[in-house]
N, C-alpha and C. Protein backbone atom coordinates (compact mmCIF):
# COMPACT_ATOMS: atom_id res chain seq x y z
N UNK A 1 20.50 -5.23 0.45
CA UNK A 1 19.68 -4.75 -0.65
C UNK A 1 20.58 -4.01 -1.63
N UNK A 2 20.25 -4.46 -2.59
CA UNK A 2 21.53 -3.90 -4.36
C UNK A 2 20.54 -2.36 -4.49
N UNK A 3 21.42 -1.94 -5.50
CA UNK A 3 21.37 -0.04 -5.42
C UNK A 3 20.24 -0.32 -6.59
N UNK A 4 19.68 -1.10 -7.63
CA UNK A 4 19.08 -1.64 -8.07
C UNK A 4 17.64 -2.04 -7.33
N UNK A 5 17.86 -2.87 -6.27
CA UNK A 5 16.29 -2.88 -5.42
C UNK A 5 16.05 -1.41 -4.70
N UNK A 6 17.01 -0.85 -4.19
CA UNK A 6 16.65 0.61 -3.59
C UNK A 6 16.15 1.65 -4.60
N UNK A 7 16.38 1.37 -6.01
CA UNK A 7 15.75 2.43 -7.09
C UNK A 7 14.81 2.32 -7.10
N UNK A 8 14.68 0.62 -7.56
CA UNK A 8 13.14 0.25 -7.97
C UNK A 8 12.12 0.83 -6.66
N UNK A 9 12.75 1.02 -5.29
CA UNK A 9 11.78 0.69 -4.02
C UNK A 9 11.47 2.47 -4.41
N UNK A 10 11.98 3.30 -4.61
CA UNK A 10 12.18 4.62 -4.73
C UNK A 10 11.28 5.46 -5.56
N UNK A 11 10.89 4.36 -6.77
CA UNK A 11 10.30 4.69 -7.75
C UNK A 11 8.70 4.44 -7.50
N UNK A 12 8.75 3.33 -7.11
CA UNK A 12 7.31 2.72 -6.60
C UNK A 12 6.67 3.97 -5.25
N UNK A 13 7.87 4.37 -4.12
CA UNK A 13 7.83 5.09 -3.34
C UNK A 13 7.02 6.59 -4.03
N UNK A 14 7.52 6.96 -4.67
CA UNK A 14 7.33 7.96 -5.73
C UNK A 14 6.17 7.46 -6.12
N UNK A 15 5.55 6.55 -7.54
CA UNK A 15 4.27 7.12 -7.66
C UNK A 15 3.53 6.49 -6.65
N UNK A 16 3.39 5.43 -5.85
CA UNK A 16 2.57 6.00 -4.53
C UNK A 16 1.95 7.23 -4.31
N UNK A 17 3.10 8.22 -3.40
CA UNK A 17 2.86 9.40 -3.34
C UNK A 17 2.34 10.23 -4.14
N UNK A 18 2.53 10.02 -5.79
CA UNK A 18 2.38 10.89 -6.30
C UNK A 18 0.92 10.36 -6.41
N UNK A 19 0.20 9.20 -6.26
CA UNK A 19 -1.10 8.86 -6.57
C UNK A 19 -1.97 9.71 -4.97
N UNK A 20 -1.23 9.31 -4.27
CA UNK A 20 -1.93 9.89 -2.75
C UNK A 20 -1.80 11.53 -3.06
N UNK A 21 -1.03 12.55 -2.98
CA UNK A 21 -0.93 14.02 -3.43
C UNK A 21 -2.27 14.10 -4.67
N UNK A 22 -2.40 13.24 -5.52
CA UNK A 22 -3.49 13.77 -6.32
C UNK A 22 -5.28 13.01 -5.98
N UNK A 23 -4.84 12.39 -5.02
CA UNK A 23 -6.48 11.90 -5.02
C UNK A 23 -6.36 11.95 -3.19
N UNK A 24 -6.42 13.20 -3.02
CA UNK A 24 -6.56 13.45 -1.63
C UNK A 24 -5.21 14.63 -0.69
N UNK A 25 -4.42 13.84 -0.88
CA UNK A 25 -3.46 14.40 -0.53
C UNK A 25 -3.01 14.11 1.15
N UNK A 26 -3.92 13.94 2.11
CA UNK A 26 -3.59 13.88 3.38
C UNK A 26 -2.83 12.73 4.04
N UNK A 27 -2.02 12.24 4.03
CA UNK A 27 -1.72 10.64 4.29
C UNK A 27 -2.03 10.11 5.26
N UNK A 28 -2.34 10.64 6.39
CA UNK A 28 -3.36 10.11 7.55
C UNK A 28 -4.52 9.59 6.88
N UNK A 29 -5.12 10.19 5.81
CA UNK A 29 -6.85 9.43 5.72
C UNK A 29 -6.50 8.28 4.66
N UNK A 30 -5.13 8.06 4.69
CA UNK A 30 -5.50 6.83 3.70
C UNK A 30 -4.66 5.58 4.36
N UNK A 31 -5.15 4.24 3.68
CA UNK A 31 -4.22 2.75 4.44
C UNK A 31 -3.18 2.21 3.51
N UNK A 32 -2.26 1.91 3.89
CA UNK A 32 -1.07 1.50 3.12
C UNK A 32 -1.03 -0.20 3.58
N UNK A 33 -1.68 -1.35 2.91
CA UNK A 33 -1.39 -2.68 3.16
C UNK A 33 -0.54 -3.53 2.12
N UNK A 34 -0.41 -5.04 2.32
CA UNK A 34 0.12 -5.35 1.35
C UNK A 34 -0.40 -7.14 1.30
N UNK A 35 -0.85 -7.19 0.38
CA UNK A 35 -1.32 -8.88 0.05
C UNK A 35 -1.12 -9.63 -0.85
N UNK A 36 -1.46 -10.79 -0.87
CA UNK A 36 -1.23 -11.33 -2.01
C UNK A 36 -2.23 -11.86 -3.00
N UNK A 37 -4.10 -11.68 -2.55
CA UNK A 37 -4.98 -11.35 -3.07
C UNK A 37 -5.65 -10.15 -2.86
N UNK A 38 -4.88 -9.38 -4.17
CA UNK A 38 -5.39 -7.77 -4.31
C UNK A 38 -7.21 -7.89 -4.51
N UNK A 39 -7.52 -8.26 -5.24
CA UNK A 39 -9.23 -8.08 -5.57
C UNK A 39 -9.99 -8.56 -4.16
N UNK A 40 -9.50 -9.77 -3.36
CA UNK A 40 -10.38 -10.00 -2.10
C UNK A 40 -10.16 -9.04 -0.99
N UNK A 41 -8.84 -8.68 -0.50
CA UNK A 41 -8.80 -8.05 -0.05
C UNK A 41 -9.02 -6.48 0.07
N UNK A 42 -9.29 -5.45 -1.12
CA UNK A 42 -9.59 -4.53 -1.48
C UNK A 42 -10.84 -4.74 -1.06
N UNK A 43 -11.67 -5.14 -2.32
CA UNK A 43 -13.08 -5.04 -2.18
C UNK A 43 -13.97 -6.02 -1.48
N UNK A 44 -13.16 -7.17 -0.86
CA UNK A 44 -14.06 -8.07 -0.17
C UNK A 44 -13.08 -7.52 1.21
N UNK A 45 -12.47 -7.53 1.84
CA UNK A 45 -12.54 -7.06 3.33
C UNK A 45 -12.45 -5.87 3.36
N UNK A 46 -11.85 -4.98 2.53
CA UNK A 46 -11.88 -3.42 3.14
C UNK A 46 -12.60 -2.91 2.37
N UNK A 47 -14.29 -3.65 1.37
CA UNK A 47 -14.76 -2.83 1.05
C UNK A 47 -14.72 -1.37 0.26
N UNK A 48 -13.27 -1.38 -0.33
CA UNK A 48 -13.28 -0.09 -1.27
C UNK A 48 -14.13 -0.33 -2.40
N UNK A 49 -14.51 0.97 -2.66
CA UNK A 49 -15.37 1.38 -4.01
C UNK A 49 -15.24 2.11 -4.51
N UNK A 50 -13.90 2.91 -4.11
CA UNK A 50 -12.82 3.67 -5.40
C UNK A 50 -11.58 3.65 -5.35
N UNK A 51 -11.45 4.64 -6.41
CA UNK A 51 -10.00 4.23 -6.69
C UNK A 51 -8.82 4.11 -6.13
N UNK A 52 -8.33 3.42 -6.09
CA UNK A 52 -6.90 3.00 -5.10
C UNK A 52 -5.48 2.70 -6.23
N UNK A 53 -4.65 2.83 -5.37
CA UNK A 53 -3.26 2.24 -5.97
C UNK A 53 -2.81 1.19 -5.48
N UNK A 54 -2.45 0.32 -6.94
CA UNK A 54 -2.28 -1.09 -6.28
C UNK A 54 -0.82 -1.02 -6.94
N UNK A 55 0.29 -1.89 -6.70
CA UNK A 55 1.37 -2.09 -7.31
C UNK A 55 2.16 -3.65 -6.96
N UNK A 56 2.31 -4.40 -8.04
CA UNK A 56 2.48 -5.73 -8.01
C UNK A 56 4.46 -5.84 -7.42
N UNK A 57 4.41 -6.68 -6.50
CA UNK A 57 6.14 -5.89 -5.99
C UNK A 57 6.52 -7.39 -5.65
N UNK A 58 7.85 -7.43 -6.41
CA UNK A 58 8.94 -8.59 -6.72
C UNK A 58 8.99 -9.61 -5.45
N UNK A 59 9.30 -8.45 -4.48
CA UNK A 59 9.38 -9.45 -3.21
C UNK A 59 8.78 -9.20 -2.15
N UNK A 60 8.86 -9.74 -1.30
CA UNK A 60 7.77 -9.61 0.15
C UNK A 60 8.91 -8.48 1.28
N UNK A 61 10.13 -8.54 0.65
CA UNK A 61 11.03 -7.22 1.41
C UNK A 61 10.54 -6.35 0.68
N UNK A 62 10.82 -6.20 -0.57
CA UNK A 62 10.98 -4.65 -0.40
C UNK A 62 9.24 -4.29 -0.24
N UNK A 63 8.20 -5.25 -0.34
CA UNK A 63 6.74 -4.48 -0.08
C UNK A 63 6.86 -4.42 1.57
N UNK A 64 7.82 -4.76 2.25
CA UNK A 64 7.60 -4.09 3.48
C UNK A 64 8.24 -3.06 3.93
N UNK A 65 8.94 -2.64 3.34
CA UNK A 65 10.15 -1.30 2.75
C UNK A 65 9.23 -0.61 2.50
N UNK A 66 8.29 -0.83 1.67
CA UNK A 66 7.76 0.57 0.80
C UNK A 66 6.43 0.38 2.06
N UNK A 67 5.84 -0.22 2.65
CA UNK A 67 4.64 -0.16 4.10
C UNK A 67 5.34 0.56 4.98
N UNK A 68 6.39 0.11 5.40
CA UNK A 68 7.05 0.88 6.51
C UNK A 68 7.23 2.51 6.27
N UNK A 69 7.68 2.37 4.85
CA UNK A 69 8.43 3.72 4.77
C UNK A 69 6.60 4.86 4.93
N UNK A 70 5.57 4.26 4.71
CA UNK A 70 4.51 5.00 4.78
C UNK A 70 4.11 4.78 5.65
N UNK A 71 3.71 4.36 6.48
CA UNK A 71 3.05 3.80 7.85
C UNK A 71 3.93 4.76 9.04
N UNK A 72 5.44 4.54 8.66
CA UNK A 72 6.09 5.37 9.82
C UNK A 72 6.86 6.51 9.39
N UNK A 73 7.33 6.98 7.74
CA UNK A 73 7.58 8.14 7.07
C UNK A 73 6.28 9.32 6.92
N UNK A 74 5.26 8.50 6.23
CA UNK A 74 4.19 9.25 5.75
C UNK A 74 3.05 9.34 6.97
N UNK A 75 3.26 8.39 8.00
CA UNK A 75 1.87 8.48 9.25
C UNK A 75 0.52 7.68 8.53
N UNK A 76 0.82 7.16 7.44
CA UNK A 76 -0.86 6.49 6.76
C UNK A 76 -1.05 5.27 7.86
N UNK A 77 -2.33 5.06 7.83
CA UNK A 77 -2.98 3.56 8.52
C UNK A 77 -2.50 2.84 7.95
N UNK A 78 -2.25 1.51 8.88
CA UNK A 78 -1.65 0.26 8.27
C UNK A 78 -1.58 -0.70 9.13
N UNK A 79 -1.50 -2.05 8.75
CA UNK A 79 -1.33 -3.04 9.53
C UNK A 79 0.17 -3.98 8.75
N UNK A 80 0.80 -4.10 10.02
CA UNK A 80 2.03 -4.83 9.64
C UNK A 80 1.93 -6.20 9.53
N UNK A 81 2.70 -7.12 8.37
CA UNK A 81 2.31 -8.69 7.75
C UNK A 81 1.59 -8.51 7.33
N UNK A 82 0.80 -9.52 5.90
CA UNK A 82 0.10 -9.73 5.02
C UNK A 82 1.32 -9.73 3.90
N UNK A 83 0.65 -10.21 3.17
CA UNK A 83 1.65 -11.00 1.55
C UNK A 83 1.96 -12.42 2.11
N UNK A 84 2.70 -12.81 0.94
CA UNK A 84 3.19 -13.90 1.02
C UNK A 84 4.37 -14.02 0.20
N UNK A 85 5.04 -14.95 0.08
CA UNK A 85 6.38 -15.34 -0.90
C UNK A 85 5.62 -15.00 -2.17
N UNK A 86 4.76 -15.67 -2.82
CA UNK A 86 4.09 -15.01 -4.66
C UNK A 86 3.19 -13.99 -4.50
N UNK A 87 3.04 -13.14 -5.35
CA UNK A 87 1.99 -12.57 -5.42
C UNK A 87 2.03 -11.58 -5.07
N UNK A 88 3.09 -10.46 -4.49
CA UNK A 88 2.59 -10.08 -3.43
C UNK A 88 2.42 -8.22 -4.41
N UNK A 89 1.84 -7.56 -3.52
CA UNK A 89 0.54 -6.27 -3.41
C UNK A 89 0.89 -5.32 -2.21
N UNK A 90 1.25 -4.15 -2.82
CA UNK A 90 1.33 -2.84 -1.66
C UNK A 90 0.16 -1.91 -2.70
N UNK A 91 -0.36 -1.82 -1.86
CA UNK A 91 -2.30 -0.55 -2.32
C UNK A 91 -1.81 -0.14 -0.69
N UNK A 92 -2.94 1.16 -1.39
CA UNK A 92 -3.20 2.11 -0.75
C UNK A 92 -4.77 2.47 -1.16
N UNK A 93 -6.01 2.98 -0.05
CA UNK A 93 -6.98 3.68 -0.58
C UNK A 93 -7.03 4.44 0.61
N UNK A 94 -7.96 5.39 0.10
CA UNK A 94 -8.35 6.76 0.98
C UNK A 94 -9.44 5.99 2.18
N UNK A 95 -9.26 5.95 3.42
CA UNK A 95 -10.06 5.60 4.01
C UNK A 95 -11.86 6.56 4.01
N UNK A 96 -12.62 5.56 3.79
CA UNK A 96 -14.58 6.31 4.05
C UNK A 96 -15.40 5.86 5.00
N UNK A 97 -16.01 6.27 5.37
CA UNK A 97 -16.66 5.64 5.94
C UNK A 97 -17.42 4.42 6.36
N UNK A 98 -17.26 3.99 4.79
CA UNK A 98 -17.71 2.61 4.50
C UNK A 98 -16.63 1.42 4.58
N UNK A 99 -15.52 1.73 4.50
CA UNK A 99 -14.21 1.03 4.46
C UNK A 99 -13.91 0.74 5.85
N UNK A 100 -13.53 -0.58 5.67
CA UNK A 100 -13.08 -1.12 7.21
C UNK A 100 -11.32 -1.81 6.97
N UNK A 101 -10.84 -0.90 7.70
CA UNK A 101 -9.35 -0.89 7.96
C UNK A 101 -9.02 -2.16 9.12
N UNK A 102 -9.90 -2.81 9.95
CA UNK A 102 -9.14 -3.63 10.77
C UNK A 102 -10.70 -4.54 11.20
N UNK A 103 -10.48 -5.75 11.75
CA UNK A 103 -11.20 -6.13 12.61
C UNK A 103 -11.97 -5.83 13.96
């Protein structure tokens, strides 16, 4: 990985966080996934109905760079795989009650 993909991963790393610190703050209550249909998967399987951070990411490494680094840096819920080669999607939302994180 070029000092170039580690910025970009750094930056994204950054407002992440900085979106989680202002709409909640706890990183346990929220899920860190990554796909490659953001709108079905948000609101058609995990049911969110607010606001989340979504961020559109070059490659399917570094969106597992930036999952990992939250899942096992930050402690957030998560499930490892999802994306694909195009497309791919690292979100985060605050887990509710209404939101379903897994099967």
């Amino acid at each position: 990985m070029n000092d170039r993909v580690k910025s970009d991963i750094k930056i994204i790393i950054s407002q992440m966080e900085g979106f989680i610190l202002d709409n909640g703050g706890i990183f346990s209550d929220w899920y860190v996934g990554i796909t490659e249909d953001i709108k079905g998967r948000l609101y058609g399987y995990h049911n969110v109905k607010d606001t989340c951070a979504t961020v559109k990411i070059p490659s399917i490494e570094m969106a597992r760079v930036i999952q990992k680094y939250f899942i096992e840096g930050r402690r957030t819920d998560g499930g490892t795989g999802g994306g694909s080669v195009s497309g791919i999607y690292v979100y985060a939302y605050k887990k509710q009650d209404y939101t379903k994180e897994r099967d």
